[in-house]
PDB file of N, CA and C in Angstrom:
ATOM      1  N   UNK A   1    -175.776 -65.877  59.369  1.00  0.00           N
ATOM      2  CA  UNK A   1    -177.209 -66.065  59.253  1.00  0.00           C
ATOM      3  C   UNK A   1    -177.766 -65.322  58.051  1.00  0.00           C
ATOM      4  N   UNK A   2    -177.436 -64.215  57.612  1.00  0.00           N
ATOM      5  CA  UNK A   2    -177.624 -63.584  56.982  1.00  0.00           C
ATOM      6  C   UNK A   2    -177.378 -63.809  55.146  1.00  0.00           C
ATOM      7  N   UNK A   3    -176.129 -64.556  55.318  1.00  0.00           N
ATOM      8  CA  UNK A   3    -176.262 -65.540  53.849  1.00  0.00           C
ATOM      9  C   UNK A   3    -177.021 -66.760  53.978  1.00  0.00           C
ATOM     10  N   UNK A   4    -177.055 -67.664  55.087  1.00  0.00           N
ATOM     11  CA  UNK A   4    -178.386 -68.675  55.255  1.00  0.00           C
ATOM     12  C   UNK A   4    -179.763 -67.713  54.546  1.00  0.00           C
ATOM     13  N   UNK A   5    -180.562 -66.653  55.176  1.00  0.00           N
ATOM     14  CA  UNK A   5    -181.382 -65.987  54.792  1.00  0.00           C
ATOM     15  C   UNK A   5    -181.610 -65.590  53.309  1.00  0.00           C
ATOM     16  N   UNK A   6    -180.545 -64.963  53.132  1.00  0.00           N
ATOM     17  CA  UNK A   6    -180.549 -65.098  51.412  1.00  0.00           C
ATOM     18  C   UNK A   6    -180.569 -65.700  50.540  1.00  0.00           C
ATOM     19  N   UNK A   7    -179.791 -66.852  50.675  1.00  0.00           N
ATOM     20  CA  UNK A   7    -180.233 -68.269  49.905  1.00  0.00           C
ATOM     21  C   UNK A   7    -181.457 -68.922  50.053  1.00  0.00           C
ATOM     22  N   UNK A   8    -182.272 -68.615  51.551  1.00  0.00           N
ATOM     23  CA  UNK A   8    -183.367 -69.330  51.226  1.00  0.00           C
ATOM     24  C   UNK A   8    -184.454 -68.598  51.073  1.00  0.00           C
ATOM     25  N   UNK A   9    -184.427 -67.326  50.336  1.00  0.00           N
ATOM     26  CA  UNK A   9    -185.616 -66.631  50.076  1.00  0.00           C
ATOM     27  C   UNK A   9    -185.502 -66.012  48.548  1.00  0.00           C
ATOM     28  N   UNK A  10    -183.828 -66.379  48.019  1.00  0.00           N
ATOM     29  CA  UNK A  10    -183.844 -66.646  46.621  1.00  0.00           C
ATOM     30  C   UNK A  10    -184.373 -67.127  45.664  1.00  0.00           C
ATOM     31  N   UNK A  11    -184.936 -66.683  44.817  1.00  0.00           N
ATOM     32  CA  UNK A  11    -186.194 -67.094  43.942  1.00  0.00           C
ATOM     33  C   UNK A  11    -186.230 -68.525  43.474  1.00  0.00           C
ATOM     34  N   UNK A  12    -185.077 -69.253  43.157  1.00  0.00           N
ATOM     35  CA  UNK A  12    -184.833 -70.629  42.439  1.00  0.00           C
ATOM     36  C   UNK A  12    -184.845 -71.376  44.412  1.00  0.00           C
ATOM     37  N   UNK A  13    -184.513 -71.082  44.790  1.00  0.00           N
ATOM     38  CA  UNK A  13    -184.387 -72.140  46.322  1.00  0.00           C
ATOM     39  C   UNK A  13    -185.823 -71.860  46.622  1.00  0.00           C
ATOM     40  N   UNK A  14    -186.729 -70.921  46.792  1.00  0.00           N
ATOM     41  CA  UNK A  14    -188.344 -70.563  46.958  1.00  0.00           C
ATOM     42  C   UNK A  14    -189.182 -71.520  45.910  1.00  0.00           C
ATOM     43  N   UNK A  15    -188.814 -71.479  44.615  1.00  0.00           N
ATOM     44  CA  UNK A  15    -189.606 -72.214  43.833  1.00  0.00           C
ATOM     45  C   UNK A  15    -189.559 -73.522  43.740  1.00  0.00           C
ATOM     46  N   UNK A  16    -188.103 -73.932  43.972  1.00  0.00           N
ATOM     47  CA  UNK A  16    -188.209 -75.257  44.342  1.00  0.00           C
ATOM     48  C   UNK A  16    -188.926 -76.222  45.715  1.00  0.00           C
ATOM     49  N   UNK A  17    -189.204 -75.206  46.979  1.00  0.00           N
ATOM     50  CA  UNK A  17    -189.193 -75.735  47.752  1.00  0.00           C
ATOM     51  C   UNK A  17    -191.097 -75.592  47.208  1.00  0.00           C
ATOM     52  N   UNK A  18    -191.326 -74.606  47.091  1.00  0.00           N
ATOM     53  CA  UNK A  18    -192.982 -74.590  46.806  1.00  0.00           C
ATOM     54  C   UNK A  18    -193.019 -75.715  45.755  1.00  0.00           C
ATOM     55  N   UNK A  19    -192.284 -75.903  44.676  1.00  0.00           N
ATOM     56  CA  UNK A  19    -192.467 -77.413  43.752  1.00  0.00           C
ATOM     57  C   UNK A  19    -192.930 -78.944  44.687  1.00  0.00           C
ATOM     58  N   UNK A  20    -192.192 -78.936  45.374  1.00  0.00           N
ATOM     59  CA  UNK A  20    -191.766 -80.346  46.838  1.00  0.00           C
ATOM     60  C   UNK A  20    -192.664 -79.552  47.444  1.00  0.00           C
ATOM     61  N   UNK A  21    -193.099 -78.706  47.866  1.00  0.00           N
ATOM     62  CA  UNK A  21    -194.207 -78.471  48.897  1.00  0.00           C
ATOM     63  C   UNK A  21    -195.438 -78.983  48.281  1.00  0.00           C
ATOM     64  N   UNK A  22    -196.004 -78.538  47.134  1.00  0.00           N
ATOM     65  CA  UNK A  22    -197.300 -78.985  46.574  1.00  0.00           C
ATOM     66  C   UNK A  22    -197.574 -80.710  45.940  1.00  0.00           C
ATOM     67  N   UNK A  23    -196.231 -81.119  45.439  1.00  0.00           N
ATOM     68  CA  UNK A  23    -196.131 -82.554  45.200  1.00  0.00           C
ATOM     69  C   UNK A  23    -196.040 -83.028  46.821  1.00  0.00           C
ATOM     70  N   UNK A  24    -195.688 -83.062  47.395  1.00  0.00           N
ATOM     71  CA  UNK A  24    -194.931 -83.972  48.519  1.00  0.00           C
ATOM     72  C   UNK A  24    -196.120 -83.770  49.634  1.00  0.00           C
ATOM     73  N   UNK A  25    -196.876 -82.246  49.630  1.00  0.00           N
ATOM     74  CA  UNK A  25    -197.624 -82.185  50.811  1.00  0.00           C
ATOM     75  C   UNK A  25    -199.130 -82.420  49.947  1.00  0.00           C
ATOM     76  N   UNK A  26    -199.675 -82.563  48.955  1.00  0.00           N
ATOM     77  CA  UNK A  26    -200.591 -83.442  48.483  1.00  0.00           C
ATOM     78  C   UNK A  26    -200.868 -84.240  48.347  1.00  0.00           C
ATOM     79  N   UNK A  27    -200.135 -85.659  48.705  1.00  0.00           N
ATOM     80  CA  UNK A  27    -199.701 -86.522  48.640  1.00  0.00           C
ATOM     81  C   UNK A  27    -200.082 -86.995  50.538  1.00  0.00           C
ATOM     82  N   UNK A  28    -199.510 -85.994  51.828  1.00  0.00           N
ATOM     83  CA  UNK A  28    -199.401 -86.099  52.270  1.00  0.00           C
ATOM     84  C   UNK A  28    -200.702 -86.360  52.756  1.00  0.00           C
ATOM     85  N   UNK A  29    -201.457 -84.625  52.082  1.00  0.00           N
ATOM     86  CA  UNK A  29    -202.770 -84.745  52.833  1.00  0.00           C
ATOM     87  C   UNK A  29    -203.705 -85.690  51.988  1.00  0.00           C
ATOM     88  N   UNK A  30    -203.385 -86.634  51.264  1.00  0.00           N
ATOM     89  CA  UNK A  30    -204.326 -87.418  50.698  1.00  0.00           C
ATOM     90  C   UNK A  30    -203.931 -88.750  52.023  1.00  0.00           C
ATOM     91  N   UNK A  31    -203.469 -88.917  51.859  1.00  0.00           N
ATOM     92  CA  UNK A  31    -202.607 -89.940  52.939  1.00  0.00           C
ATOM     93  C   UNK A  31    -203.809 -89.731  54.539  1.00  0.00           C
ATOM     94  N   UNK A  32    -203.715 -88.819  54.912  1.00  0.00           N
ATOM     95  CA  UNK A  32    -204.298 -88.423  56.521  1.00  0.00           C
ATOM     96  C   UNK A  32    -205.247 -87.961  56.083  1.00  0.00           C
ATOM     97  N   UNK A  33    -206.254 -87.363  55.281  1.00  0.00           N
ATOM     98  CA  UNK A  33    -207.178 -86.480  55.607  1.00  0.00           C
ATOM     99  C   UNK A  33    -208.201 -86.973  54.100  1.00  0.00           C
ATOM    100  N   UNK A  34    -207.865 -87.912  53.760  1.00  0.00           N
ATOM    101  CA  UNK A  34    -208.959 -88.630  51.813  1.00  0.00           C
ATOM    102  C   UNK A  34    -210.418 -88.476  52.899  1.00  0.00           C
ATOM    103  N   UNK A  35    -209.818 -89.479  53.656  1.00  0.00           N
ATOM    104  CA  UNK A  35    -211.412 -89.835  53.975  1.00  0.00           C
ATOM    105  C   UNK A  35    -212.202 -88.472  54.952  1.00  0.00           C
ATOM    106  N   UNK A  36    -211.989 -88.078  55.101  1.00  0.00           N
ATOM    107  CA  UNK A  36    -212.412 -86.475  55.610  1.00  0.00           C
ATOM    108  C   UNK A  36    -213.066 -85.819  54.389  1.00  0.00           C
ATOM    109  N   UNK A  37    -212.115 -85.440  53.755  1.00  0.00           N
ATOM    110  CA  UNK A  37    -212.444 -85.023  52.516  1.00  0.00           C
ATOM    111  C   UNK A  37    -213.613 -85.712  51.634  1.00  0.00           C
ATOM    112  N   UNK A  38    -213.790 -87.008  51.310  1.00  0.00           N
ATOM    113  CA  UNK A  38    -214.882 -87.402  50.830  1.00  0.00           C
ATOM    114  C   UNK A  38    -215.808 -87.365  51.907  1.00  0.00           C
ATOM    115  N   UNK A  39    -216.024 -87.429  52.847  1.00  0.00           N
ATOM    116  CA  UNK A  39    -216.938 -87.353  53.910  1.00  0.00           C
ATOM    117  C   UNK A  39    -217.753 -85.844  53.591  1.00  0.00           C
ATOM    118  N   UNK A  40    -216.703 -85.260  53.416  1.00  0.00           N
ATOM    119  CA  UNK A  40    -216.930 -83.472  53.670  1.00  0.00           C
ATOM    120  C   UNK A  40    -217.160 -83.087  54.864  1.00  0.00           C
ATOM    121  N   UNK A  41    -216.155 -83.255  55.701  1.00  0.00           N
ATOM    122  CA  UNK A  41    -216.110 -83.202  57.077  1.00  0.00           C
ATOM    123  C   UNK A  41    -214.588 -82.287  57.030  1.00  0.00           C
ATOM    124  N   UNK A  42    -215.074 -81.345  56.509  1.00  0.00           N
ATOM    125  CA  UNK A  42    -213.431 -80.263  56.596  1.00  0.00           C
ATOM    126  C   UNK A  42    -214.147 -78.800  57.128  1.00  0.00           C
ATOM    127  N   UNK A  43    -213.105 -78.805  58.664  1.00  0.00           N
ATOM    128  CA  UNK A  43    -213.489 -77.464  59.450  1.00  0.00           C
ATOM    129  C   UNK A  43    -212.417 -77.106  59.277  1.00  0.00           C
ATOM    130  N   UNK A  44    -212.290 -75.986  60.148  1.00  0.00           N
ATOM    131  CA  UNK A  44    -211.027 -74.682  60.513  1.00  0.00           C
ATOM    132  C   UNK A  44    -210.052 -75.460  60.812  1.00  0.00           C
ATOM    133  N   UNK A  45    -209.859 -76.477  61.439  1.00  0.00           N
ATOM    134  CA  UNK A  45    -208.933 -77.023  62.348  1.00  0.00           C
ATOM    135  C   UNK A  45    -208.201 -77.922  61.521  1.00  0.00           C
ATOM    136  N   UNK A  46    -208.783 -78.437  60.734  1.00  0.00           N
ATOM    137  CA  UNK A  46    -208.547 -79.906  59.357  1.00  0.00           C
ATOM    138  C   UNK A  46    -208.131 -79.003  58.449  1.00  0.00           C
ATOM    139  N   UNK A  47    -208.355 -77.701  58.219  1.00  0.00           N
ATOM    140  CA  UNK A  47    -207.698 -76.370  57.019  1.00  0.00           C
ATOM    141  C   UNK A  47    -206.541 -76.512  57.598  1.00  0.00           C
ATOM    142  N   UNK A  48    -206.261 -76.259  58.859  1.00  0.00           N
ATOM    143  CA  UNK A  48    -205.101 -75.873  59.709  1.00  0.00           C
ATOM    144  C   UNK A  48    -204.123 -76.677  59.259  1.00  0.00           C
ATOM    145  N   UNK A  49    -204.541 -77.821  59.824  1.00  0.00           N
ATOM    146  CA  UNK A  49    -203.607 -79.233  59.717  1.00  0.00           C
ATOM    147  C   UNK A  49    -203.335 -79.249  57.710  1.00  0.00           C
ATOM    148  N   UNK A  50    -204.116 -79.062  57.162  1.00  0.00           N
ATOM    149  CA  UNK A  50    -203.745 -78.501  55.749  1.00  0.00           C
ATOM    150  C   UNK A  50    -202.514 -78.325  55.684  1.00  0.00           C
ATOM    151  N   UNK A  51    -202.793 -76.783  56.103  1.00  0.00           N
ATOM    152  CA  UNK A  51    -201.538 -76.047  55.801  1.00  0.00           C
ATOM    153  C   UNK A  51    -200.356 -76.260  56.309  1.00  0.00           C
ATOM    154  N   UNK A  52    -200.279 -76.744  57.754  1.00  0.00           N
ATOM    155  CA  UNK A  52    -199.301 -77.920  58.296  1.00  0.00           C
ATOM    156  C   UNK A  52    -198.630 -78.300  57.468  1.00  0.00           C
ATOM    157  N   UNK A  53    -199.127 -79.600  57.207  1.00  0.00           N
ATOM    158  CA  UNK A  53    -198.786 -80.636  56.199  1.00  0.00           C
ATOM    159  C   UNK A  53    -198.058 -80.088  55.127  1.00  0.00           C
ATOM    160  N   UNK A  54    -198.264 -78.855  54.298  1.00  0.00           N
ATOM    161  CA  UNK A  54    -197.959 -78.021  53.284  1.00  0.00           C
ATOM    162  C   UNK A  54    -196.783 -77.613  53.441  1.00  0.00           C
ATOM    163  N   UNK A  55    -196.814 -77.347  55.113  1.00  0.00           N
ATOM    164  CA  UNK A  55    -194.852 -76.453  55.655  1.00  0.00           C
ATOM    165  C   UNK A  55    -194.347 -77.543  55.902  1.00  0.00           C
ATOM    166  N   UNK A  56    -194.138 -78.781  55.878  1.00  0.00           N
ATOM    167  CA  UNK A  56    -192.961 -79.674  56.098  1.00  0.00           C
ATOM    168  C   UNK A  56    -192.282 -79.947  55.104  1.00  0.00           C
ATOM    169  N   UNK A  57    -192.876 -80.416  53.937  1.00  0.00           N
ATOM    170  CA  UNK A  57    -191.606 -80.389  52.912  1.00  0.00           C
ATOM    171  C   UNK A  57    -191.547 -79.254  52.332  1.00  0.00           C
ATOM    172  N   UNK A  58    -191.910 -77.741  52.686  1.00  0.00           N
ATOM    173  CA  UNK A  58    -191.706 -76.862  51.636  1.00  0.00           C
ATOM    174  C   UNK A  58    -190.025 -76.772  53.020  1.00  0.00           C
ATOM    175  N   UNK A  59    -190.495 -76.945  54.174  1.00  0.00           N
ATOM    176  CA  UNK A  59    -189.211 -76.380  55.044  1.00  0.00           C
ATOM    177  C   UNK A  59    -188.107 -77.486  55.151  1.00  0.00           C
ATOM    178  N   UNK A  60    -188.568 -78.577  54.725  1.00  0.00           N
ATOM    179  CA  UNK A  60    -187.345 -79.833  54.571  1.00  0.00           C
ATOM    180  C   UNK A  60    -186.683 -79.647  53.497  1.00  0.00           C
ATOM    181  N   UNK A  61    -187.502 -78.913  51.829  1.00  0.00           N
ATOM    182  CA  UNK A  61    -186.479 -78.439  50.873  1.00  0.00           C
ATOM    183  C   UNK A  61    -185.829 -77.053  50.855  1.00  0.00           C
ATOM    184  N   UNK A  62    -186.315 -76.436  52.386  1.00  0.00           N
ATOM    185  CA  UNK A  62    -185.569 -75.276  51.929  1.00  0.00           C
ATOM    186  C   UNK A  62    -184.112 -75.435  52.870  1.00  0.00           C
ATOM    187  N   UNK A  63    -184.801 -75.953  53.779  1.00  0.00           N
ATOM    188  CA  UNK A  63    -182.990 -76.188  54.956  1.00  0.00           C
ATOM    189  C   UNK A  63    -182.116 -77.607  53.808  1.00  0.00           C
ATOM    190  N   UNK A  64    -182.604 -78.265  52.933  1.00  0.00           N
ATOM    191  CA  UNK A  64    -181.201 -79.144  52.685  1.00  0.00           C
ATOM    192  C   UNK A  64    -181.027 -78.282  51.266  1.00  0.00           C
ATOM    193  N   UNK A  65    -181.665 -77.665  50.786  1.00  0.00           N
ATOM    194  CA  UNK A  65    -181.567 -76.508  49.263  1.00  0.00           C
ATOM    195  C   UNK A  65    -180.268 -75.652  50.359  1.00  0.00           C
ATOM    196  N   UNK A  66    -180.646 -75.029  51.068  1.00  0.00           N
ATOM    197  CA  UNK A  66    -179.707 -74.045  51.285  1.00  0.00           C
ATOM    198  C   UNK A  66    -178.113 -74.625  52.188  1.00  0.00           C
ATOM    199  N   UNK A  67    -178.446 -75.685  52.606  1.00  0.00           N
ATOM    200  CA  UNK A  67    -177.171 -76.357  53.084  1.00  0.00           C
ATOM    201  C   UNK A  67    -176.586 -76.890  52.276  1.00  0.00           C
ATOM    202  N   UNK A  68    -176.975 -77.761  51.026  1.00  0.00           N
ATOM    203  CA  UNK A  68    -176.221 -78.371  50.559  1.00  0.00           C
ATOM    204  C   UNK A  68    -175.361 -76.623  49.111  1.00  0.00           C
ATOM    205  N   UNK A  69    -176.095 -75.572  48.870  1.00  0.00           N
ATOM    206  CA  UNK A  69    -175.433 -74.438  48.214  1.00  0.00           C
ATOM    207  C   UNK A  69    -174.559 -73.918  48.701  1.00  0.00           C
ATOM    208  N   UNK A  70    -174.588 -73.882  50.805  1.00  0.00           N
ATOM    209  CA  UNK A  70    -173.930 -73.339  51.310  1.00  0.00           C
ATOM    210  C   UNK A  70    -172.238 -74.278  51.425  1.00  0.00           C
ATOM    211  N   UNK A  71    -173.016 -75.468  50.991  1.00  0.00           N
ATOM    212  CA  UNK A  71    -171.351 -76.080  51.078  1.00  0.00           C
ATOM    213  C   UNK A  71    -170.420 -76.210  49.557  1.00  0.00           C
ATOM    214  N   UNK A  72    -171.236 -75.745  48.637  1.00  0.00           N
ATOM    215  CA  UNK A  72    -170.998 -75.771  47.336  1.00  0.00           C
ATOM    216  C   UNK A  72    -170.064 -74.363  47.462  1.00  0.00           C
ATOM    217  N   UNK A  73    -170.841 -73.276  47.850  1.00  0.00           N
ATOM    218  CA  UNK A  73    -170.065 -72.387  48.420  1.00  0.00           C
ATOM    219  C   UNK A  73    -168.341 -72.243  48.878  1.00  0.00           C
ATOM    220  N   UNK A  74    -168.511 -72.758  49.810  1.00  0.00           N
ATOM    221  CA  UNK A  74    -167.394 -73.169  51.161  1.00  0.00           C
ATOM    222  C   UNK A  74    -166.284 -73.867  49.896  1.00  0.00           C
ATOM    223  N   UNK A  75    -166.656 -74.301  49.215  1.00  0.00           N
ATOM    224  CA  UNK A  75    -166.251 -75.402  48.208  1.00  0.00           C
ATOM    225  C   UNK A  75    -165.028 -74.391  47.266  1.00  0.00           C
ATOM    226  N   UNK A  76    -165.921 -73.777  46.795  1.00  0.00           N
ATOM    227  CA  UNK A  76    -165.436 -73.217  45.767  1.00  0.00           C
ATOM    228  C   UNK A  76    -164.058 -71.747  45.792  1.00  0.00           C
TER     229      UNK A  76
END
């Protein structure tokens, strides 16, 4: 667990996943939440769901970032 951990809080596996987090989850919340947003109908709860949206692909690139290094690893 402890090399899982390290690889995914390594600066190049962190920046990438925040790269795919801000493309992929802007995208997302334009998708579910445009018309909110032009409305201006954004509370605490619609922030929430925000930031939601924000942790799925930052955590979908950090578990296949660090699985697919860890087998590069194993590899070598």
């Amino acid at each position: 667990m402890s090399e899982w951990l390290q690889i995914a809080t390594s600066g190049a596996c962190v920046r990438r996943a925040l790269c795919y987090a801000v493309i992929v989850g802007v995208i997302l919340i334009l998708i579910n939440h445009v018309d909110a947003i032009l409305r201006g109908d954004i509370d605490t709860l619609r922030v929430l769901k925000m930031g939601l949206t924000l942790l799925v692909p930052y955590t979908v690139s950090t578990l296949s970032s660090v699985q697919a290094l860890m087998k590069v690893r194993k590899q070598a």
